[in-house]
Protein backbone atom coordinates (compact mmCIF):
# COMPACT_ATOMS: atom_id res chain seq x y z
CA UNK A 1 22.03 42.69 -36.59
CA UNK A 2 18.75 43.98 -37.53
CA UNK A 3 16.96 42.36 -34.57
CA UNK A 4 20.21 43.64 -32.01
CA UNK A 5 19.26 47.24 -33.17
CA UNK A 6 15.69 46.58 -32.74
CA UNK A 7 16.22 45.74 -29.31
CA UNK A 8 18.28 48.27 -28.26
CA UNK A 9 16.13 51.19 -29.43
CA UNK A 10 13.37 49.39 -27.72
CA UNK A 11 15.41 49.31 -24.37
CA UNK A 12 16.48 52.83 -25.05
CA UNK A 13 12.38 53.83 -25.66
CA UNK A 14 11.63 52.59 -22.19
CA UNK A 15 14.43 53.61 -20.11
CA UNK A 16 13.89 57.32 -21.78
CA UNK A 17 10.28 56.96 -20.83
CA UNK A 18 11.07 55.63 -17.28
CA UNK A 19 13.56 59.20 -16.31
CA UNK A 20 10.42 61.39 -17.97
CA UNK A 21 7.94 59.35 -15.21
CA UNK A 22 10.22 60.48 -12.56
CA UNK A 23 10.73 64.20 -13.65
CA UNK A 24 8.55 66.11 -11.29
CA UNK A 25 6.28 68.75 -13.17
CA UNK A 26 5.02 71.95 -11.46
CA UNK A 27 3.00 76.40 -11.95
CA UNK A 28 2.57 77.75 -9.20
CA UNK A 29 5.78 78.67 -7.02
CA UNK A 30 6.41 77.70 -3.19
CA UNK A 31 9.50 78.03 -1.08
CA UNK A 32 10.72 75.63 1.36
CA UNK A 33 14.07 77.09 2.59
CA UNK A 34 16.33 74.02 4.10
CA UNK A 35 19.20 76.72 5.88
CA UNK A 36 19.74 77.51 9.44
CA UNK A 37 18.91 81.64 9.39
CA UNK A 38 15.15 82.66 9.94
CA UNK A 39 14.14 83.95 6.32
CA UNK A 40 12.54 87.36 6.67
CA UNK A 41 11.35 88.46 3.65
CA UNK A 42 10.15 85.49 0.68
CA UNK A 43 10.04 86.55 -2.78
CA UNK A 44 7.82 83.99 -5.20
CA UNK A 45 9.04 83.26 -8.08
CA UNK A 46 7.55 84.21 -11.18
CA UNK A 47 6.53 80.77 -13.38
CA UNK A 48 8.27 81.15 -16.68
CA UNK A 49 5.52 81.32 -19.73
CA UNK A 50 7.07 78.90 -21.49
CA UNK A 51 7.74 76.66 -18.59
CA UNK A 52 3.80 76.71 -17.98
CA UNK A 53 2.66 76.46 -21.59
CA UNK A 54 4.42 72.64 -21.45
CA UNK A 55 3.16 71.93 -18.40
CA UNK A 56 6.84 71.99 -16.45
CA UNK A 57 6.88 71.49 -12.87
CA UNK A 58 9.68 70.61 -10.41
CA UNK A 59 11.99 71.64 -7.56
CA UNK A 60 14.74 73.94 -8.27
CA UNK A 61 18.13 73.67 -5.60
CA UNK A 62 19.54 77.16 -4.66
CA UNK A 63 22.31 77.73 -2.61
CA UNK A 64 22.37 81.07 -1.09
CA UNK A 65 25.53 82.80 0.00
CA UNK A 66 23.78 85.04 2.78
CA UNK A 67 25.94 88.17 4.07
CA UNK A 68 25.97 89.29 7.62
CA UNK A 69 23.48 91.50 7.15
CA UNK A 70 21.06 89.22 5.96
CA UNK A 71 21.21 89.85 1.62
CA UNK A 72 22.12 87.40 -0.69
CA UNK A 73 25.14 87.86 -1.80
CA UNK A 74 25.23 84.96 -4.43
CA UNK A 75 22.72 82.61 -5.61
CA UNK A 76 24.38 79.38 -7.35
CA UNK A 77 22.04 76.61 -9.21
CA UNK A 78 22.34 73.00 -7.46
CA UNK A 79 19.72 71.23 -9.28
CA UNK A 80 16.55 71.17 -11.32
CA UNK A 81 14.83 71.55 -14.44
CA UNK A 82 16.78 74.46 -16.48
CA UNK A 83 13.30 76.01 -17.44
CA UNK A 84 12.85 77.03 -13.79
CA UNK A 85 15.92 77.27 -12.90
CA UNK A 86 16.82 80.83 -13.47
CA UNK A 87 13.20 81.86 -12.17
CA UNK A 88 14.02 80.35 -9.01
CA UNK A 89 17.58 82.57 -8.73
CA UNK A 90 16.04 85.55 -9.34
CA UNK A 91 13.26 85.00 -6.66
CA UNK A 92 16.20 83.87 -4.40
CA UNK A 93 18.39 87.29 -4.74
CA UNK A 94 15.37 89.15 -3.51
CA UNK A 95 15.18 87.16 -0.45
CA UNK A 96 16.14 88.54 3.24
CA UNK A 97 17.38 86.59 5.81
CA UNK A 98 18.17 87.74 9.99
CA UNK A 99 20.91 89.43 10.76
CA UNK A 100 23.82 87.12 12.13
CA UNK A 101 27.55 87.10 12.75
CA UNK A 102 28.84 85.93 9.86
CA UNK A 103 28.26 84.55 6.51
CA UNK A 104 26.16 81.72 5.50
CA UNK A 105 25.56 79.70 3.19
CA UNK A 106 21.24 78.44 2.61
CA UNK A 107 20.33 75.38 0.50
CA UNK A 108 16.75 76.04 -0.76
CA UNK A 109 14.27 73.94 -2.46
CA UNK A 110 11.95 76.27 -5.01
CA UNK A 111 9.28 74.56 -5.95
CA UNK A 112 7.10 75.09 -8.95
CA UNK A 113 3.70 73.64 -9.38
CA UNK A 114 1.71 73.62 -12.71
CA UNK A 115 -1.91 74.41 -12.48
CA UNK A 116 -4.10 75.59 -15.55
């Protein structure tokens, strides 16, 4: 029994320390907008303290609902590290898009990058 346990946690060690190898860590902010309107005004992000005091970096997914008149009208989370995540909204609802027709809807990839 002793030596089952054993095992498992072992297994359990390195597949917990294989997901934190693939966990991207990030500082400073970039955009890389993935929708189909031109973006007209960018707002940065600003890197969460805490977020950069443990050395967090990653790509937060946004998905902008853009209005005609090119303002967000809703900013939803689709992925990413939770630190950054709310950063990443906020910088989003200050974006500007071109006018167009009708609504649309803009998958965006924040990223943060961590530098000292």
């Amino acid at each position: 029994m002793a030596k089952v346990l054993r095992q498992s946690t072992v297994q359990g060690t390195l597949l917990l320390a294989a997901l934190l190898l693939l966990i991207p860590l990030h500082a400073r902010a970039q955009e890389s907008p993935e929708g189909s309107r031109k973006v007209l005004t960018r707002v940065a992000p600003k890197y969460p303290a805490v977020a950069h005091n443990m050395q967090i970096q990653g790509i937060v997914k946004v998905e902008a609902l853009v209005s005609p008149n090119g303002r967000v009208k809703s900013a939803e989370i689709k992925g990413g590290h939770p630190i950054l995540a709310q950063a990443a909204v906020e910088a989003v609802r200050e974006w500007k898009w071109e006018p167009s027709s009708k609504e649309t809807r803009e998958l965006l990839e924040i990223k943060f990058v961590w530098q000292q």
